[in-house]
PDB file of N, CA and C in Angstrom:
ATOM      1  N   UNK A   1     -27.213 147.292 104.869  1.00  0.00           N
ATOM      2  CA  UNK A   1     -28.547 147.662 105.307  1.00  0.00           C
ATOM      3  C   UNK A   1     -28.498 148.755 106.380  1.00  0.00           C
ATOM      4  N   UNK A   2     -27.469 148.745 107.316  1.00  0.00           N
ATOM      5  CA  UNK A   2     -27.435 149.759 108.326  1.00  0.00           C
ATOM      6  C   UNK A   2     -27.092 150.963 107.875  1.00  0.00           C
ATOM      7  N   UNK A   3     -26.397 151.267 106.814  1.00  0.00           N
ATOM      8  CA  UNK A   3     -25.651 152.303 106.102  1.00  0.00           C
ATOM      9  C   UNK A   3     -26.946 153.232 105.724  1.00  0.00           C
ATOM     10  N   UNK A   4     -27.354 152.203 104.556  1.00  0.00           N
ATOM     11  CA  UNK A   4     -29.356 152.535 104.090  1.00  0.00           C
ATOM     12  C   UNK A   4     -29.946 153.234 105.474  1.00  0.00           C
ATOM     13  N   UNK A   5     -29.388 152.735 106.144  1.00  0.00           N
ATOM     14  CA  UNK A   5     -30.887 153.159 107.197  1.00  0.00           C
ATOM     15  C   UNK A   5     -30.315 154.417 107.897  1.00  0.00           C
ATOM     16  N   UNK A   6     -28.725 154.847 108.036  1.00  0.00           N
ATOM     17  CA  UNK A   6     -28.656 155.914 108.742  1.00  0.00           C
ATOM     18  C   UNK A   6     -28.661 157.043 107.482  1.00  0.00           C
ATOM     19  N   UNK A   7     -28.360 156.801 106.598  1.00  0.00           N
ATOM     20  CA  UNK A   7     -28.430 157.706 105.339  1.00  0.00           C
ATOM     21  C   UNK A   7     -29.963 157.803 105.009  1.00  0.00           C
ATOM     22  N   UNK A   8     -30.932 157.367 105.306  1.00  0.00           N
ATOM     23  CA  UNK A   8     -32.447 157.951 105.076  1.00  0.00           C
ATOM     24  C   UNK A   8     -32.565 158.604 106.677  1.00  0.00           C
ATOM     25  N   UNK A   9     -32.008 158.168 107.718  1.00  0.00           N
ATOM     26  CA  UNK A   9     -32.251 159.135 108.693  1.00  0.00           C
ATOM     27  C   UNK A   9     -31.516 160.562 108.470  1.00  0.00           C
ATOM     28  N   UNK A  10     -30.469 160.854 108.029  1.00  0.00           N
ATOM     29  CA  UNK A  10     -29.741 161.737 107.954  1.00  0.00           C
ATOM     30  C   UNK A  10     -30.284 162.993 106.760  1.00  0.00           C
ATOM     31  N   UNK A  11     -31.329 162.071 105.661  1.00  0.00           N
ATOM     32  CA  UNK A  11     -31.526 162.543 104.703  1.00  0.00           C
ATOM     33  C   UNK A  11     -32.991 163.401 105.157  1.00  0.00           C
ATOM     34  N   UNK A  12     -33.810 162.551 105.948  1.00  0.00           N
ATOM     35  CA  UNK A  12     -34.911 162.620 106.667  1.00  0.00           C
ATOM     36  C   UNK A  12     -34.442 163.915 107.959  1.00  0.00           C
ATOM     37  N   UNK A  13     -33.667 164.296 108.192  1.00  0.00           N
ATOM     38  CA  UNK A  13     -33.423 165.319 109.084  1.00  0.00           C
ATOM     39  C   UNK A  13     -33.237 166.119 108.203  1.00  0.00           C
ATOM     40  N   UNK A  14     -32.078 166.497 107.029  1.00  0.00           N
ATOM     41  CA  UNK A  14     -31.950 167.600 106.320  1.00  0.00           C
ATOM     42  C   UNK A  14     -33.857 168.162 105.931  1.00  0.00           C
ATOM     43  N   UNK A  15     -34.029 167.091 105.853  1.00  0.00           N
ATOM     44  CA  UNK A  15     -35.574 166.990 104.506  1.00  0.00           C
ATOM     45  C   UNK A  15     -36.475 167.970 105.829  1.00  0.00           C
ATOM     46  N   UNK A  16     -36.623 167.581 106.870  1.00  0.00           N
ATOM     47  CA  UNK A  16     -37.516 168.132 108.333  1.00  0.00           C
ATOM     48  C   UNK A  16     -37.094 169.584 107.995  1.00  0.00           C
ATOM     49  N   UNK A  17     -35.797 169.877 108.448  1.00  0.00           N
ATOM     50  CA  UNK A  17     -35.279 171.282 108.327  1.00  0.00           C
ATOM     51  C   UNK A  17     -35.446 172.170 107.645  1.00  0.00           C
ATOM     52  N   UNK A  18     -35.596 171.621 105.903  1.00  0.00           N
ATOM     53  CA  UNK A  18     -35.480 172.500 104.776  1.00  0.00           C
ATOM     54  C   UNK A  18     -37.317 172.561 104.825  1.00  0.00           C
ATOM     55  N   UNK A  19     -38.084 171.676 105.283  1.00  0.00           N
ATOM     56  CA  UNK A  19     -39.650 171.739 104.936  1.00  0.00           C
ATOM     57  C   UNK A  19     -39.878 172.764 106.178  1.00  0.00           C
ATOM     58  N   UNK A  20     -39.163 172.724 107.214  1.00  0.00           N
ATOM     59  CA  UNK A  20     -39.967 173.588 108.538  1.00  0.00           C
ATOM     60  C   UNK A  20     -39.349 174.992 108.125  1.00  0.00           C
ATOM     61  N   UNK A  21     -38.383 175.141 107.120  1.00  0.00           N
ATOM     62  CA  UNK A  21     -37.845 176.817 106.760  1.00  0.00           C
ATOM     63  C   UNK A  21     -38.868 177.123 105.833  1.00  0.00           C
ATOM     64  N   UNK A  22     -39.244 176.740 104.839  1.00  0.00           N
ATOM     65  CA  UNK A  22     -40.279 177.049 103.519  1.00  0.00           C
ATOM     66  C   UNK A  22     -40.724 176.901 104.242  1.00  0.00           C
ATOM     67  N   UNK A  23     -41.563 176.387 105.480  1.00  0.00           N
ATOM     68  CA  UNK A  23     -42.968 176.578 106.081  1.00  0.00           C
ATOM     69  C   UNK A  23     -43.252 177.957 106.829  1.00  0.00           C
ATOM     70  N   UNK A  24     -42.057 178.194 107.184  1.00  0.00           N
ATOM     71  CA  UNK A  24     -41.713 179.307 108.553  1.00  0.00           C
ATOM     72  C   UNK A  24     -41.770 178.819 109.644  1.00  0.00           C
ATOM     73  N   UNK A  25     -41.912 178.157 110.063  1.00  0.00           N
ATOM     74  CA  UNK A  25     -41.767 177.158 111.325  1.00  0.00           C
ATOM     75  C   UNK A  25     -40.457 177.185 111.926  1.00  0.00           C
ATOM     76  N   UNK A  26     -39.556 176.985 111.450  1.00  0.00           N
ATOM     77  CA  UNK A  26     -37.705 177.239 111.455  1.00  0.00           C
ATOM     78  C   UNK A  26     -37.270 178.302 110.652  1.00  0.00           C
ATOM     79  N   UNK A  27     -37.044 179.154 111.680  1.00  0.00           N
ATOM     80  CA  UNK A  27     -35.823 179.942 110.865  1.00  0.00           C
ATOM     81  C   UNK A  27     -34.318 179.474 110.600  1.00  0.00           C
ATOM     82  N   UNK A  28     -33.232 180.129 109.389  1.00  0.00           N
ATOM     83  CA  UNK A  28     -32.072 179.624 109.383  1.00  0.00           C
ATOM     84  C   UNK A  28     -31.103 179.683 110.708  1.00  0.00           C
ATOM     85  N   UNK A  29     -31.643 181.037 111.243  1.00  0.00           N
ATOM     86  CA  UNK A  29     -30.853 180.667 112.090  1.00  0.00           C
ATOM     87  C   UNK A  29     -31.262 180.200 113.909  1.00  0.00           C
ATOM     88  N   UNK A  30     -32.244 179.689 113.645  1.00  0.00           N
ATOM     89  CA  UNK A  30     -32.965 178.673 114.527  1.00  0.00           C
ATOM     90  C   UNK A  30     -32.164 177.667 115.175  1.00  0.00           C
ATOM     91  N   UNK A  31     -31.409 177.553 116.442  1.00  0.00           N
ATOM     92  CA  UNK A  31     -30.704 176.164 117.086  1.00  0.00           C
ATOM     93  C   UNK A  31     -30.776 174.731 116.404  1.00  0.00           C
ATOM     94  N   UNK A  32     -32.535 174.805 116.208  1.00  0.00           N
ATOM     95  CA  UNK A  32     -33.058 173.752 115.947  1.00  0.00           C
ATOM     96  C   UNK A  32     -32.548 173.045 114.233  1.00  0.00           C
ATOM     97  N   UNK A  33     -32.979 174.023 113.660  1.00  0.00           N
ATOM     98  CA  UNK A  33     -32.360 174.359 112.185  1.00  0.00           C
ATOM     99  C   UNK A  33     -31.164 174.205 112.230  1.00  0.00           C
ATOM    100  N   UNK A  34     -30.353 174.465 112.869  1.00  0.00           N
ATOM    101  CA  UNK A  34     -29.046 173.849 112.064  1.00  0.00           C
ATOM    102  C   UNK A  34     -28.116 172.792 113.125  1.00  0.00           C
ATOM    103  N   UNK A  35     -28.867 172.210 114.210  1.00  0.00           N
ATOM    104  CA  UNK A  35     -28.808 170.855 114.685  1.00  0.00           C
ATOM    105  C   UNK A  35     -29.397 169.692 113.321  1.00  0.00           C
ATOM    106  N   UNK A  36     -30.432 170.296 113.042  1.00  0.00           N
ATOM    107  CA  UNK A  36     -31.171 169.059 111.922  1.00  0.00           C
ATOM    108  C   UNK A  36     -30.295 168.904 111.132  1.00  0.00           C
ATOM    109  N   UNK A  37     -29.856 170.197 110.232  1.00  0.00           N
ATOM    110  CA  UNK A  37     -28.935 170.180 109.128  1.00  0.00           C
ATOM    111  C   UNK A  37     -27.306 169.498 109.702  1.00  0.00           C
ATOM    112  N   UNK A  38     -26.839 169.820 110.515  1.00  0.00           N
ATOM    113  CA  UNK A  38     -25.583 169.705 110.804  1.00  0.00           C
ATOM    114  C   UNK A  38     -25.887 168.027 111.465  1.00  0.00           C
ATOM    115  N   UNK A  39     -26.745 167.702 112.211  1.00  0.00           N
ATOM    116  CA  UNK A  39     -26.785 165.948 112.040  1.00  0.00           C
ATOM    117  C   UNK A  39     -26.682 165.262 110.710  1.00  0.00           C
ATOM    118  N   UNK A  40     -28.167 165.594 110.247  1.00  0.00           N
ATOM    119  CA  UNK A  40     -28.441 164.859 109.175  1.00  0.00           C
ATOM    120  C   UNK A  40     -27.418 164.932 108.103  1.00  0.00           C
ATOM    121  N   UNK A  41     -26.192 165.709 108.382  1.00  0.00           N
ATOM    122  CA  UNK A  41     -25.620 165.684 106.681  1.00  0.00           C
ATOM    123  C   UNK A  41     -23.893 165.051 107.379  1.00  0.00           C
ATOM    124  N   UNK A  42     -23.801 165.221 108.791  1.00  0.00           N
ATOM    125  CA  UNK A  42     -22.781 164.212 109.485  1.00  0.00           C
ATOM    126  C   UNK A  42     -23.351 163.079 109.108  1.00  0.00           C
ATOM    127  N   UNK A  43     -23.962 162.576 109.390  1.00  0.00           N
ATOM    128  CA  UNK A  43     -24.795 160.962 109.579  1.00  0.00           C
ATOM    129  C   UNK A  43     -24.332 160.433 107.139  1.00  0.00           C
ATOM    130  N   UNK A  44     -24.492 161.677 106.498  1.00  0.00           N
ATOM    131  CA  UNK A  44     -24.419 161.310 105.238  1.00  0.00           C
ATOM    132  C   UNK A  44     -23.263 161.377 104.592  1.00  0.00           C
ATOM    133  N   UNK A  45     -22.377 162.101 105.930  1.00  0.00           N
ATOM    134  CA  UNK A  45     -20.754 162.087 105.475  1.00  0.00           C
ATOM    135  C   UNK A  45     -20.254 161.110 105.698  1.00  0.00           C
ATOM    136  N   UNK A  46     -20.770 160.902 106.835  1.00  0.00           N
ATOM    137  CA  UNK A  46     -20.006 159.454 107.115  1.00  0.00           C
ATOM    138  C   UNK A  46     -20.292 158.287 106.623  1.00  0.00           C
ATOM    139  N   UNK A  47     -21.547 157.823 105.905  1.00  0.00           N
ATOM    140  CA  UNK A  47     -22.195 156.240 105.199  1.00  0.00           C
ATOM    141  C   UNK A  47     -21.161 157.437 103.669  1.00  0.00           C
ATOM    142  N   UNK A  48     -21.057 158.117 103.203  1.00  0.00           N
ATOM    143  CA  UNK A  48     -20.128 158.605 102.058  1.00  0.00           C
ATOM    144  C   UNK A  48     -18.686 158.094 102.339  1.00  0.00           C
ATOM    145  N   UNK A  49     -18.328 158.550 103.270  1.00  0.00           N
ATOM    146  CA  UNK A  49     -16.799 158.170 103.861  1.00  0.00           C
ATOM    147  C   UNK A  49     -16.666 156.731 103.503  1.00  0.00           C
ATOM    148  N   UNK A  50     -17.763 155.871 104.220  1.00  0.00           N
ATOM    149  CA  UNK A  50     -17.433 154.517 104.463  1.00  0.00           C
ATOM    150  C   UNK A  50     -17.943 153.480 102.943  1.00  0.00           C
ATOM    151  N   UNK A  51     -18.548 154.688 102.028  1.00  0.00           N
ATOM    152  CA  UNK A  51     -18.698 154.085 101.069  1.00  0.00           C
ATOM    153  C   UNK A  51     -17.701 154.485  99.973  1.00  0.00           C
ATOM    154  N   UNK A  52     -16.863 155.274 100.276  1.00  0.00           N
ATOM    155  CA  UNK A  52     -15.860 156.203  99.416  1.00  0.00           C
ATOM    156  C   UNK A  52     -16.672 156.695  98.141  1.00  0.00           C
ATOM    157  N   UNK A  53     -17.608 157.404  98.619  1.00  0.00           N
ATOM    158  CA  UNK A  53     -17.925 158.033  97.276  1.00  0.00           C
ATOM    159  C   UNK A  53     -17.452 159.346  97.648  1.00  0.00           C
ATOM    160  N   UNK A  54     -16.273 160.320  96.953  1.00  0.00           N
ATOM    161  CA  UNK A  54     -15.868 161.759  96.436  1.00  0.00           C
ATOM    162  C   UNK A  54     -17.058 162.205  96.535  1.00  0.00           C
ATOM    163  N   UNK A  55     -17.302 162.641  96.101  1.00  0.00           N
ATOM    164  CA  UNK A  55     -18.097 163.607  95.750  1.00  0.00           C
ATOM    165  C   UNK A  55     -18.896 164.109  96.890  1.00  0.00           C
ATOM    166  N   UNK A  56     -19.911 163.152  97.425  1.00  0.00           N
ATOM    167  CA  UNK A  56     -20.668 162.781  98.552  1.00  0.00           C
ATOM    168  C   UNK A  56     -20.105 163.368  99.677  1.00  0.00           C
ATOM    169  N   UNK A  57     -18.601 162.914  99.764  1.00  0.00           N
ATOM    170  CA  UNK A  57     -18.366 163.301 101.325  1.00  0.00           C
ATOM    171  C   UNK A  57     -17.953 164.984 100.584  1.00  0.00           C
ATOM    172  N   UNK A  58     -17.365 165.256 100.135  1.00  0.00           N
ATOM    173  CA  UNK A  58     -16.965 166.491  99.690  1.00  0.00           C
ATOM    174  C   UNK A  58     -18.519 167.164  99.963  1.00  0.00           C
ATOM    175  N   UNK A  59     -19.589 167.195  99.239  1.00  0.00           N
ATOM    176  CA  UNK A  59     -20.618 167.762  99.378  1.00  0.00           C
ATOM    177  C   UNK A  59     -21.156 167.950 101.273  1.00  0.00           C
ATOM    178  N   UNK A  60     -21.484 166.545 101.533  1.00  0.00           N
ATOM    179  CA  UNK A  60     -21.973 166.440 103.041  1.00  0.00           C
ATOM    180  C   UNK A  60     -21.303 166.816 103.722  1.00  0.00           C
ATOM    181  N   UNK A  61     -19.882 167.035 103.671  1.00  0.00           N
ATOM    182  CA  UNK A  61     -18.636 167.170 105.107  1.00  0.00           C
ATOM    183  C   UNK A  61     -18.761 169.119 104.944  1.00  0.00           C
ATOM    184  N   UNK A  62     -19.110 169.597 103.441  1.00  0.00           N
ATOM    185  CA  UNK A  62     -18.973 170.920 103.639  1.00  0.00           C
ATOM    186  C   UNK A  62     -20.179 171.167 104.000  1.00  0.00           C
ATOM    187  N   UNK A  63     -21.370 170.569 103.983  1.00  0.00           N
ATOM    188  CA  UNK A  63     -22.794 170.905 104.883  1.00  0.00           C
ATOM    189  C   UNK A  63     -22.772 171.384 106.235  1.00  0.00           C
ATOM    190  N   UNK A  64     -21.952 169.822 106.843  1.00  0.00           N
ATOM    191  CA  UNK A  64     -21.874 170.248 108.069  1.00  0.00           C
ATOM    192  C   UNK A  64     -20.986 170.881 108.749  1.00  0.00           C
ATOM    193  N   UNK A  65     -20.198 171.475 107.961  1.00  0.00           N
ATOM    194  CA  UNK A  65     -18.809 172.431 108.592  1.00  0.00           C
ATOM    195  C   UNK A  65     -19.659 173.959 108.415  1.00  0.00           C
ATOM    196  N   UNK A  66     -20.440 174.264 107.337  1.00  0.00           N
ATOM    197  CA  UNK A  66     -21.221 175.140 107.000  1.00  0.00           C
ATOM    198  C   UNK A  66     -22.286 175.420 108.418  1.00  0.00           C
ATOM    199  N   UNK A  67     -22.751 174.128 108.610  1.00  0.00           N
ATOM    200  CA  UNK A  67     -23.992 174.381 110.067  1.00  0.00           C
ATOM    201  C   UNK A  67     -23.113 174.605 110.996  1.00  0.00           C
ATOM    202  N   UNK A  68     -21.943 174.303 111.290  1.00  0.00           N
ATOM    203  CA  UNK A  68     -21.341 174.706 112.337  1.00  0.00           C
ATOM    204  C   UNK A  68     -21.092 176.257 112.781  1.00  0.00           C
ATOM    205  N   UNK A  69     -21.241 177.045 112.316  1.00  0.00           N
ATOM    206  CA  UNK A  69     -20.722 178.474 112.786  1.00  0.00           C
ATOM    207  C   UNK A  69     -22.059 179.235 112.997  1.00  0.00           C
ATOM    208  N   UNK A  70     -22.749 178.980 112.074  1.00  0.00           N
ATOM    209  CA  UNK A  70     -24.555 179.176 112.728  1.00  0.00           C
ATOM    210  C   UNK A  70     -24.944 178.335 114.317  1.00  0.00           C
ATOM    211  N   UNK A  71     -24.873 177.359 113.939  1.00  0.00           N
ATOM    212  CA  UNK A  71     -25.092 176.374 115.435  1.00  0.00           C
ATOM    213  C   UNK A  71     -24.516 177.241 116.394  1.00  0.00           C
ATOM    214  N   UNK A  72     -23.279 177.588 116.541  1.00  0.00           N
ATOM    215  CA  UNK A  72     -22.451 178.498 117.574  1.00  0.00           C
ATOM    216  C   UNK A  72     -22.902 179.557 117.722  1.00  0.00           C
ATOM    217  N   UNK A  73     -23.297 180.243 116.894  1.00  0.00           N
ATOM    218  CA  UNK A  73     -23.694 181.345 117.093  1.00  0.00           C
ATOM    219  C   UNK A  73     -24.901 181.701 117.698  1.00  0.00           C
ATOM    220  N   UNK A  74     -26.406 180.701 117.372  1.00  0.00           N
ATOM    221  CA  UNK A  74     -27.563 180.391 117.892  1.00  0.00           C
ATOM    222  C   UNK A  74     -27.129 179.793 119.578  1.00  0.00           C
ATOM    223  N   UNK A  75     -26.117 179.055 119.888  1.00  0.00           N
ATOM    224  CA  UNK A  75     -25.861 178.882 120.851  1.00  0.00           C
ATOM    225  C   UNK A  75     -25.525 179.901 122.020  1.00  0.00           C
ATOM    226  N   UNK A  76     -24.585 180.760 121.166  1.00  0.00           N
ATOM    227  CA  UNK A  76     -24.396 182.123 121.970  1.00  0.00           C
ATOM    228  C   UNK A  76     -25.652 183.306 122.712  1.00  0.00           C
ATOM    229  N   UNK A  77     -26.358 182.905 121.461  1.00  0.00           N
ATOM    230  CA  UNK A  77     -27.632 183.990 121.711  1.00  0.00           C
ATOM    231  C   UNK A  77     -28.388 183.574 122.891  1.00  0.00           C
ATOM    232  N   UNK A  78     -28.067 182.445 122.744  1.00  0.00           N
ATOM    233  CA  UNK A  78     -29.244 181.319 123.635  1.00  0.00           C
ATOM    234  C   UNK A  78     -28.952 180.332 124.701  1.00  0.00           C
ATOM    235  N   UNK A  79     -28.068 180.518 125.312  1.00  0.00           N
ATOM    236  CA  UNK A  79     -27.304 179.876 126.405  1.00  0.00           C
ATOM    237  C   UNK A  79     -28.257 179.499 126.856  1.00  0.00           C
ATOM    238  N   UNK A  80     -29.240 179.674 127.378  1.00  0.00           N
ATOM    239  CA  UNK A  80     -30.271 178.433 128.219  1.00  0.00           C
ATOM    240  C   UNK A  80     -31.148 177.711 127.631  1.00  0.00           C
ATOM    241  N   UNK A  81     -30.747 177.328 126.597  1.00  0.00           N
ATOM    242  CA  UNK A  81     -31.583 176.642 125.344  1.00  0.00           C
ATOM    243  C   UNK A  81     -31.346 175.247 125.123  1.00  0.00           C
TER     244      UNK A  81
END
């Protein structure tokens, strides 16, 4: 049940992110934007990990290695953020 519940939070953050970019609300390379993405798809690597599904973590673990170099970079721009 706890697994369920951090994997709809995790899914529920990607889902925020991708609706506030099609909105224009978030840009990609928005802090905010790829904190959402780079949580929400940690939080789905890991209930993957602990459920050993392949595929899953393969997919989610390259999500959030993907948000990582954006995140840094939005960080750079934005040091008092």
């Amino acid at each position: 049940m706890l697994y369920q519940f951090i994997s709809v939070v995790g899914a529920i953050l990607i889902l925020i992110a991708y609706a506030a970019n099609q909105r224009g609300r978030l840009d990609r390379r928005d802090r905010s934007y790829n904190v959402l993405n780079f949580v929400g798809s940690a939080l789905l690597a890991w209930v993957a990990i602990v459920d050993r599904r392949v595929g899953f973590i393969a997919l989610e673990s390259a999500w959030a290695l993907l948000s990582i170099p954006a995140l840094l970079a939005t960080t750079r721009k934005h040091p008092g953020t």
